[in-house]
Protein backbone atom coordinates (compact mmCIF):
# COMPACT_ATOMS: atom_id res chain seq x y z
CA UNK A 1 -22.03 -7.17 -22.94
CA UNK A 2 -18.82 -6.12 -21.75
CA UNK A 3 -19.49 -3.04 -18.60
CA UNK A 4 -17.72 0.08 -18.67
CA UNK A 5 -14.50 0.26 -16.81
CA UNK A 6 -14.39 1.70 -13.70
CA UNK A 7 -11.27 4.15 -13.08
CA UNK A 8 -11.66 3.33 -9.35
CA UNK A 9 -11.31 -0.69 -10.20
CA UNK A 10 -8.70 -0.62 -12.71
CA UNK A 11 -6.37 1.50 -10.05
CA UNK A 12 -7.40 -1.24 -7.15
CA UNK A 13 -6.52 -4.29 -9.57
CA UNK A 14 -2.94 -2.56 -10.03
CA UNK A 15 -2.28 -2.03 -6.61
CA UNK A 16 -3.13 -5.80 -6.11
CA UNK A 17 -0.74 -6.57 -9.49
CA UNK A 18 1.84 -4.14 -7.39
CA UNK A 19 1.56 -6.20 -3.81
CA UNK A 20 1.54 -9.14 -5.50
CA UNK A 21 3.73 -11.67 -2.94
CA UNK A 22 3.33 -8.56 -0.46
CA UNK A 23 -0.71 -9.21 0.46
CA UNK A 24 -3.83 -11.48 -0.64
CA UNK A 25 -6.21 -11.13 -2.77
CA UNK A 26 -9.73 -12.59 -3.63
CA UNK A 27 -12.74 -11.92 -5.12
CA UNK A 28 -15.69 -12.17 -2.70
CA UNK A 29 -18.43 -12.03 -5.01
CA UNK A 30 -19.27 -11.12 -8.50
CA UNK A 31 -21.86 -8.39 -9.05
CA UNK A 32 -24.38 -8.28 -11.84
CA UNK A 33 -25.55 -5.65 -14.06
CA UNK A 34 -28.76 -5.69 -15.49
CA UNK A 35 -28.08 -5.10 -18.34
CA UNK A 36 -25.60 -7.85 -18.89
CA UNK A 37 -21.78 -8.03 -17.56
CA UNK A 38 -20.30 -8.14 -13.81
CA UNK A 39 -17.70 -6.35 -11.82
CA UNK A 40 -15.74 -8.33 -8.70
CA UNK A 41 -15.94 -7.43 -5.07
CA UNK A 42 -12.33 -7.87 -4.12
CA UNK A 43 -11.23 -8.02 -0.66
CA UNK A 44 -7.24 -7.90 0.42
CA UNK A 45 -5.35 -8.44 3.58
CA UNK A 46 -1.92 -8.39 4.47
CA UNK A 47 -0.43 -8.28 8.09
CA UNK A 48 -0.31 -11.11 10.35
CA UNK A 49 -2.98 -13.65 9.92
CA UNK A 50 -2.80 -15.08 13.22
CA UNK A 51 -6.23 -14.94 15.25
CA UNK A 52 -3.87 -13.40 18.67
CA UNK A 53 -3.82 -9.50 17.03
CA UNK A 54 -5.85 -7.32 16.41
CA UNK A 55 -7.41 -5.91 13.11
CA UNK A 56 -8.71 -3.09 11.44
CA UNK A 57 -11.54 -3.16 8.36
CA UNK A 58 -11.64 -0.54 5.46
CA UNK A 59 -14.50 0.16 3.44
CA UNK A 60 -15.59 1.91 0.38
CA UNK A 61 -17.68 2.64 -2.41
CA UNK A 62 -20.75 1.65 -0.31
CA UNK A 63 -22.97 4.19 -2.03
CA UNK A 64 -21.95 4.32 -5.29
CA UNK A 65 -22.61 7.91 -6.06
CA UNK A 66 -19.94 8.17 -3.22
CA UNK A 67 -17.11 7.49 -5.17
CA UNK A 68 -14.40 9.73 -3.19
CA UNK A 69 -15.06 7.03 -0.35
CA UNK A 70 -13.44 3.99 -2.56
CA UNK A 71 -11.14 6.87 -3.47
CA UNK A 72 -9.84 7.75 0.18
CA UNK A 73 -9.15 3.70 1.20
CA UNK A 74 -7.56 3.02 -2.14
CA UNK A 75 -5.08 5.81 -2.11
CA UNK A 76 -4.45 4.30 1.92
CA UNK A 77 -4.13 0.94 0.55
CA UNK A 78 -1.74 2.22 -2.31
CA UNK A 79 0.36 3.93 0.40
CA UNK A 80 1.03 0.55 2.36
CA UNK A 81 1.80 -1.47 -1.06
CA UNK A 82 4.51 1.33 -1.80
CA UNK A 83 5.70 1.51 1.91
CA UNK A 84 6.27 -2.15 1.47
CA UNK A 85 9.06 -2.19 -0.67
CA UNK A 86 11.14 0.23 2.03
CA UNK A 87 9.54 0.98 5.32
CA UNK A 88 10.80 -1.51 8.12
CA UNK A 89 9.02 -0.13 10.56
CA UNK A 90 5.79 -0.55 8.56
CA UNK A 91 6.93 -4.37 8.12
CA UNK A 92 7.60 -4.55 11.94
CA UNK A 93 4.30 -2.92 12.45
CA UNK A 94 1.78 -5.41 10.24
CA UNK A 95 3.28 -8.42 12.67
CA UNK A 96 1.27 -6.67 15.35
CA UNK A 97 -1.72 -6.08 13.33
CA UNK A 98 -4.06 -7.90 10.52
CA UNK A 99 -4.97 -5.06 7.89
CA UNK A 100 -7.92 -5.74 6.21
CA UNK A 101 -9.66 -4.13 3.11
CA UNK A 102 -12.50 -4.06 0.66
CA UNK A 103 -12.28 -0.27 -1.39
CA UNK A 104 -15.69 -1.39 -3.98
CA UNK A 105 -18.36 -2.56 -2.05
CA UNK A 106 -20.71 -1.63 -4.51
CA UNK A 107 -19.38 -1.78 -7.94
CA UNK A 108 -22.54 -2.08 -9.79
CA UNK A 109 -23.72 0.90 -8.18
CA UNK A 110 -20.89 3.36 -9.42
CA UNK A 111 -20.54 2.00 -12.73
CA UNK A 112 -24.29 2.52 -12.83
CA UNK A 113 -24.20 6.33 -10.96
CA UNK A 114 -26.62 5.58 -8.61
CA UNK A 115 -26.52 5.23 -4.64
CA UNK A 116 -28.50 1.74 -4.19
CA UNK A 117 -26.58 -1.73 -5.71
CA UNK A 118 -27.74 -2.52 -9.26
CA UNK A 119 -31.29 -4.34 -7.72
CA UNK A 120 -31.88 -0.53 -6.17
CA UNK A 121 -31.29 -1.67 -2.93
CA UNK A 122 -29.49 1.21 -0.62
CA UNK A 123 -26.53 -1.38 1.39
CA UNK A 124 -26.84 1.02 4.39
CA UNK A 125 -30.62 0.25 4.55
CA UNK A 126 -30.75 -3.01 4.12
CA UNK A 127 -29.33 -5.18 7.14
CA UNK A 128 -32.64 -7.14 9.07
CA UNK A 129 -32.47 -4.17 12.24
CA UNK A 130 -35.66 -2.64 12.61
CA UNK A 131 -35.27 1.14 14.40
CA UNK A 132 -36.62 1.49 18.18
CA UNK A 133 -37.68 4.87 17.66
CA UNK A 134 -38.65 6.94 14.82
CA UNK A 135 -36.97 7.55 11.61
CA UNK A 136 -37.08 10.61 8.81
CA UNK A 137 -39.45 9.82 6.31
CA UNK A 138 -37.84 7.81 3.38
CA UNK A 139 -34.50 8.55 4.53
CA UNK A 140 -34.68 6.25 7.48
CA UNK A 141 -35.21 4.11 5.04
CA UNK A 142 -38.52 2.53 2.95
CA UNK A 143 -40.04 -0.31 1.33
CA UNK A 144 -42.66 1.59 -1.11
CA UNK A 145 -40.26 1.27 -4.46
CA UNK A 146 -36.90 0.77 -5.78
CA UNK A 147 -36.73 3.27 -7.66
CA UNK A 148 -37.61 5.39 -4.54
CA UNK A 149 -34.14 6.19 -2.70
CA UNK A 150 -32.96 4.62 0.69
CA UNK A 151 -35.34 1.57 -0.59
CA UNK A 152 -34.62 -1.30 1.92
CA UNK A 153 -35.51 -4.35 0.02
CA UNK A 154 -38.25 -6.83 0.20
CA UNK A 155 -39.42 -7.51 3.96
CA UNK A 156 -38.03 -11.33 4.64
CA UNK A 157 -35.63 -11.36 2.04
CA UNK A 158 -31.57 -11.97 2.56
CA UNK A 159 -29.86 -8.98 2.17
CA UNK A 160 -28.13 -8.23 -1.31
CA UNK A 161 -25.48 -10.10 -2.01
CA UNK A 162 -22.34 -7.14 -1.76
CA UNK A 163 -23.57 -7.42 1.98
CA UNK A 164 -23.35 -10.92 2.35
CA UNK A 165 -19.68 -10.37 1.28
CA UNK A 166 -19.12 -7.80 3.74
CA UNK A 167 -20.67 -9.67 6.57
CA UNK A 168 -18.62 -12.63 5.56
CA UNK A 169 -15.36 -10.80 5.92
CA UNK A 170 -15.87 -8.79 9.11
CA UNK A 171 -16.80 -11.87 10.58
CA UNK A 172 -14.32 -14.06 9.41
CA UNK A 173 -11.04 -11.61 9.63
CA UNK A 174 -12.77 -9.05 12.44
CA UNK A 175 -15.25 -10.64 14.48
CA UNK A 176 -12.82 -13.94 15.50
CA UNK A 177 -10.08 -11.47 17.31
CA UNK A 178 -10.25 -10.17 20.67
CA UNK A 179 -10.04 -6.61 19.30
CA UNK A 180 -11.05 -5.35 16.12
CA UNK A 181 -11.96 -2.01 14.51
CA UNK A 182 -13.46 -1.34 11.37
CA UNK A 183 -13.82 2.15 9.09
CA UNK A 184 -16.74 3.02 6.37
CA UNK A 185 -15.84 5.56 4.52
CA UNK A 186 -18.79 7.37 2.85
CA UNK A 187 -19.27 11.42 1.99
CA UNK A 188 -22.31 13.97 1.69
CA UNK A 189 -23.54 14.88 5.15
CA UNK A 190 -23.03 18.85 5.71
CA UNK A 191 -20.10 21.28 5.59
CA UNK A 192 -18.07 18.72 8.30
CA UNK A 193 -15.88 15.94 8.32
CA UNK A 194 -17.77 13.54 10.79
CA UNK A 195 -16.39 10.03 12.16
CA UNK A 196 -20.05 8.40 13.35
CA UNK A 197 -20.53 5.08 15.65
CA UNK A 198 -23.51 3.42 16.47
CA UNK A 199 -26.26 3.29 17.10
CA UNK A 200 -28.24 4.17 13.99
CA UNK A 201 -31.42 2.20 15.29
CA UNK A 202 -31.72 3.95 18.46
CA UNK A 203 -30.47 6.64 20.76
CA UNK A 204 -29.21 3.95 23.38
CA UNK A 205 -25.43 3.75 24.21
CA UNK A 206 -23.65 0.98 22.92
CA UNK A 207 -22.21 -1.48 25.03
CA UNK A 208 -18.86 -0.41 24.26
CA UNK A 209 -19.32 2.94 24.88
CA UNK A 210 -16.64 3.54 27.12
CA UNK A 211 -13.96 1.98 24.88
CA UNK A 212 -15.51 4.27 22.12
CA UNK A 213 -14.89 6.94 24.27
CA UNK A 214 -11.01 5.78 25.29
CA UNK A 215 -10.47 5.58 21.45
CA UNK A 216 -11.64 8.90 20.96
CA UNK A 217 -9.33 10.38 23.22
CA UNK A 218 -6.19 9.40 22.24
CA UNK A 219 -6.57 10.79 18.63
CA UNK A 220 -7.80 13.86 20.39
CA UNK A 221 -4.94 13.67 22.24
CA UNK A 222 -2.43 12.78 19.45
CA UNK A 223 -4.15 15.13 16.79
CA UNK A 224 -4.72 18.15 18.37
CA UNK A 225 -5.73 19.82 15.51
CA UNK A 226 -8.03 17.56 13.49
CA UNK A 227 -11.29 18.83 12.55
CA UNK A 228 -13.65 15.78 13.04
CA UNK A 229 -16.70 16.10 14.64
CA UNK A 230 -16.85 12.45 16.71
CA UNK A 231 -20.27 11.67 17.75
CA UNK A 232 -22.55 8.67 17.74
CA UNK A 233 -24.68 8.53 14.47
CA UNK A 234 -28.39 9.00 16.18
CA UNK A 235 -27.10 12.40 16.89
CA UNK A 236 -28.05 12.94 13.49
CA UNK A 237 -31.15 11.14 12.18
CA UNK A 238 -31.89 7.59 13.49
CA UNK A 239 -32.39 4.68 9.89
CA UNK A 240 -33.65 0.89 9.63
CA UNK A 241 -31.44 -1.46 8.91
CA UNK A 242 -27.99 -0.15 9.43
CA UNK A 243 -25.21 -2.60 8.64
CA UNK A 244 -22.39 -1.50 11.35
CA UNK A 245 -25.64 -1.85 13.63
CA UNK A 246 -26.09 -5.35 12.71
CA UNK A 247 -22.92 -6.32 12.51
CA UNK A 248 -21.73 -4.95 15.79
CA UNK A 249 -25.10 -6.61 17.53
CA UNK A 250 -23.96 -9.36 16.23
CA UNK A 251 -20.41 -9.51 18.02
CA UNK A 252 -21.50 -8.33 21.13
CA UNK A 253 -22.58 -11.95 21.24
CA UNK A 254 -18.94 -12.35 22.29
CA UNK A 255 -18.73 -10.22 25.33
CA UNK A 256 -14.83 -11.06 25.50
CA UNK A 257 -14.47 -9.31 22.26
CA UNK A 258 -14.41 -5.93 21.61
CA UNK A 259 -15.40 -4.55 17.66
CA UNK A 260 -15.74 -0.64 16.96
CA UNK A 261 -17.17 0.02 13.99
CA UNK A 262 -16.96 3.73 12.40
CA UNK A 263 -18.05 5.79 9.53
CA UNK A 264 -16.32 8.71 8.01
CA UNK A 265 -19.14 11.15 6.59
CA UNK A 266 -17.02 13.17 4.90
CA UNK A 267 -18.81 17.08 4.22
CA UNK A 268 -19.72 17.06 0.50
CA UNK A 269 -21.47 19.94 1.11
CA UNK A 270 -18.40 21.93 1.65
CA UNK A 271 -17.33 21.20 -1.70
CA UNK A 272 -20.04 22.65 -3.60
CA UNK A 273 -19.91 25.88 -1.69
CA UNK A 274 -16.46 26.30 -2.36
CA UNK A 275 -17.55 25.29 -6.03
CA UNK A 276 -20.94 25.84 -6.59
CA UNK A 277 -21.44 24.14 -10.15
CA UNK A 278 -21.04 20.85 -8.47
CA UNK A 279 -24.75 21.15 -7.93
CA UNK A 280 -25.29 20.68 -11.67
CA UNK A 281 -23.74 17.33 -11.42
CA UNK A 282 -25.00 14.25 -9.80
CA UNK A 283 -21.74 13.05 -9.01
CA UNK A 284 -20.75 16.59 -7.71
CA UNK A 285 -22.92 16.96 -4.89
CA UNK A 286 -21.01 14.13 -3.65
CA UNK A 287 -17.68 14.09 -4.89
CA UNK A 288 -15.26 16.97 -5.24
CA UNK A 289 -14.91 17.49 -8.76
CA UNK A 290 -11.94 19.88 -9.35
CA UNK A 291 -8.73 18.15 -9.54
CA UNK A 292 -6.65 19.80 -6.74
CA UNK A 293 -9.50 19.44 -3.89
CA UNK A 294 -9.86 15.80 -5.01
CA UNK A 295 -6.28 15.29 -4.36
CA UNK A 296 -6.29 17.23 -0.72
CA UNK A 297 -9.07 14.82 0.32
CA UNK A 298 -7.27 11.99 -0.49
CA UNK A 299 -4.28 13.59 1.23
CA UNK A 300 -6.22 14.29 4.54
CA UNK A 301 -7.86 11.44 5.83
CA UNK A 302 -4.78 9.27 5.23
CA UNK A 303 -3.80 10.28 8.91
CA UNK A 304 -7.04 8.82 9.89
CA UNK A 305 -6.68 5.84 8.53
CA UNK A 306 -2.81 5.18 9.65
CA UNK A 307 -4.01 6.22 13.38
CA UNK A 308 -6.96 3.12 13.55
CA UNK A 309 -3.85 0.67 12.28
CA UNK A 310 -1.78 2.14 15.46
CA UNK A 311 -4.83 2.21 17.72
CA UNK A 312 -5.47 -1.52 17.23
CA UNK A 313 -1.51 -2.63 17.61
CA UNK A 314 -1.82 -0.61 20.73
CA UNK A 315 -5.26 -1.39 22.28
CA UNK A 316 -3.93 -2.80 25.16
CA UNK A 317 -2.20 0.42 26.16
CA UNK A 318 -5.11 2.75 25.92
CA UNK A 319 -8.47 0.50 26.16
CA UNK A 320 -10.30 1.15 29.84
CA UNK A 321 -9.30 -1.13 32.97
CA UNK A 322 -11.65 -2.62 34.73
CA UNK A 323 -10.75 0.11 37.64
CA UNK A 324 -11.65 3.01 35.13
CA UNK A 325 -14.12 1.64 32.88
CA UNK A 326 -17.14 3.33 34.62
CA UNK A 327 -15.38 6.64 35.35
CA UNK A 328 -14.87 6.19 31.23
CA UNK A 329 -18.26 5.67 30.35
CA UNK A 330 -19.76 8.08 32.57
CA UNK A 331 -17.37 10.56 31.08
CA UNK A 332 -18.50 9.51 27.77
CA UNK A 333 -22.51 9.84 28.48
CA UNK A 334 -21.76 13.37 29.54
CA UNK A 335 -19.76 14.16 26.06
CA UNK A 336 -22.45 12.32 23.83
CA UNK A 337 -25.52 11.98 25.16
């Protein structure tokens, strides 16, 4: 059975036709669909390979209700691929930098219209870390039933297979640098634009929380007028088995290294009050469905994603000293906590 063809896909596999010679390409794993057929995970890179700089991770299509998420780092990645062809500075800029992305996490998800991966398995739920402290009930995340949203997966089991291919990439091309940041873009948390770090697990500070709060500065600082709430995710509801949580445990094994992992929530909600049919629509009370506010979203994170690629070539200039580091974190505990 051949699957339906996903608009989202077919634009990512011409971008890659369009870069070819200009960035790699592969396929990280090949999703099923139950009821016959597959769609590839693709992951691309361009910049400088070289382990000395720094790199920055985009993700998408995570949720695959949440299609304006693959959307936003496509129309980014489509941007570079077409700066390629003219923009020195962007040429002088990716030998500072390793650019690394993977738009369709969850293919068989949006072909399918749901949130969890074809097996009904929500991605965001289904990492091994267990919460310290309470979470919402079901939306924390559960183990009753599949067909039961936020479902986690069987207790024991390895986690579904488009997270194996994530974890695979951020720690080959993210986790093996000195610096690293990484960006998962996802929408349908309240009338805001919100860029969330951990923890989900627990209301503790990360260990990082004072580079967190150095990073959050100088966009502050360089975008005056942006309109991002920046906050740590268990400001909002605390969930089991959080990827970014596990994957960011996991490289704090390398104390040397630092790795900042974010989310973009971008504010569905604020779509279907400007449009209030949306809520008709299962795909509407996550994605705006008019033409023209579909294109402005696209337009407006863009300067997000450009200022992580500058933050990373940069980290040395802005990341805390040793000197300043507790005066940073302190600072930060105040803001956040």
């Amino acid at each position: 059975m051949i699957p339906p063809k996903l608009p989202e896909l077919v634009a990512l596999e011409r971008i890659i036709e369009l870069g070819a010679g200009r960035l790699d390409a592969r396929v990280a794993c090949q999703v099923e669909l139950p009821g016959g057929g597959s769609y590839p995970v693709h992951v691309i890179t361009l910049g400088n390979p070289s382990r000395e700089v720094p790199a920055v991770g985009y993700f998408g299509g995570v949720h695959g209700l949440e299609r304006i998420g693959a959307g936003v780092v496509i129309a980014y990645l489509q941007s570079l691929v077409m700066r390629l062809q003219w923009d020195s500075t962007l040429h002088k800029q990716l030998e500072s930098v390793r650019l690394v992305f993977m738009p369709i996490v969850n293919p068989g998800g949006m072909a399918m219209g749901t949130r969890a991966n074809p097996q009904g398995v929500d991605l965001m739920r289904n990492s091994p870390v267990e919460a310290r402290e309470p979470v919402p009930f079901l939306v924390g995340g559960q183990r009753f039933s599949a067909g039961l949203p936020w479902y986690r997966g069987p207790k024991g089991k390895a986690m579904e297979i488009e997270n194996q291919a994530v974890c695979e990439v951020v720690r080959a091309e993210l986790l093996t640098r000195d610096f690293s940041l990484s960006v998962d873009c996802h929408s349908g948390f309240g009338t805001s634009d919100r860029i969330w770090f951990p923890y989900a697990h627990t209301r503790a500070p990360i260990a990082h929380l004072a580079e967190m709060h150095a990073l959050h500065n100088i966009f502050v600082q360089s975008h005056s007028h942006h309109r991002y709430i920046i906050e740590p995710q268990s400001l909002q509801y605390l969930a089991h088995g959080d990827l970014w949580d596990h994957l960011y445990r996991e490289a704090c094994a390398q104390p040397q290294r630092v790795f900042l992992p974010l989310t973009l929530e971008m504010g569905s909600w604020l779509w279907v009050k400007k449009n209030p049919r949306q809520l008709f629509s299962r795909h509407g009370i996550f994605n705006p469905l008019i033409e023209h506010r579909q294109q402005r979203v696209l337009r407006q994170h863009q300067l997000l994603l450009d200022f992580l690629s500058r933050a990373a070539c940069g980290h040395q200039l802005w990341l805390p000293s040793p000197e300043t580091r507790a005066q940073q974190h302190a600072q930060a505990l105040q803001d956040w906590y």
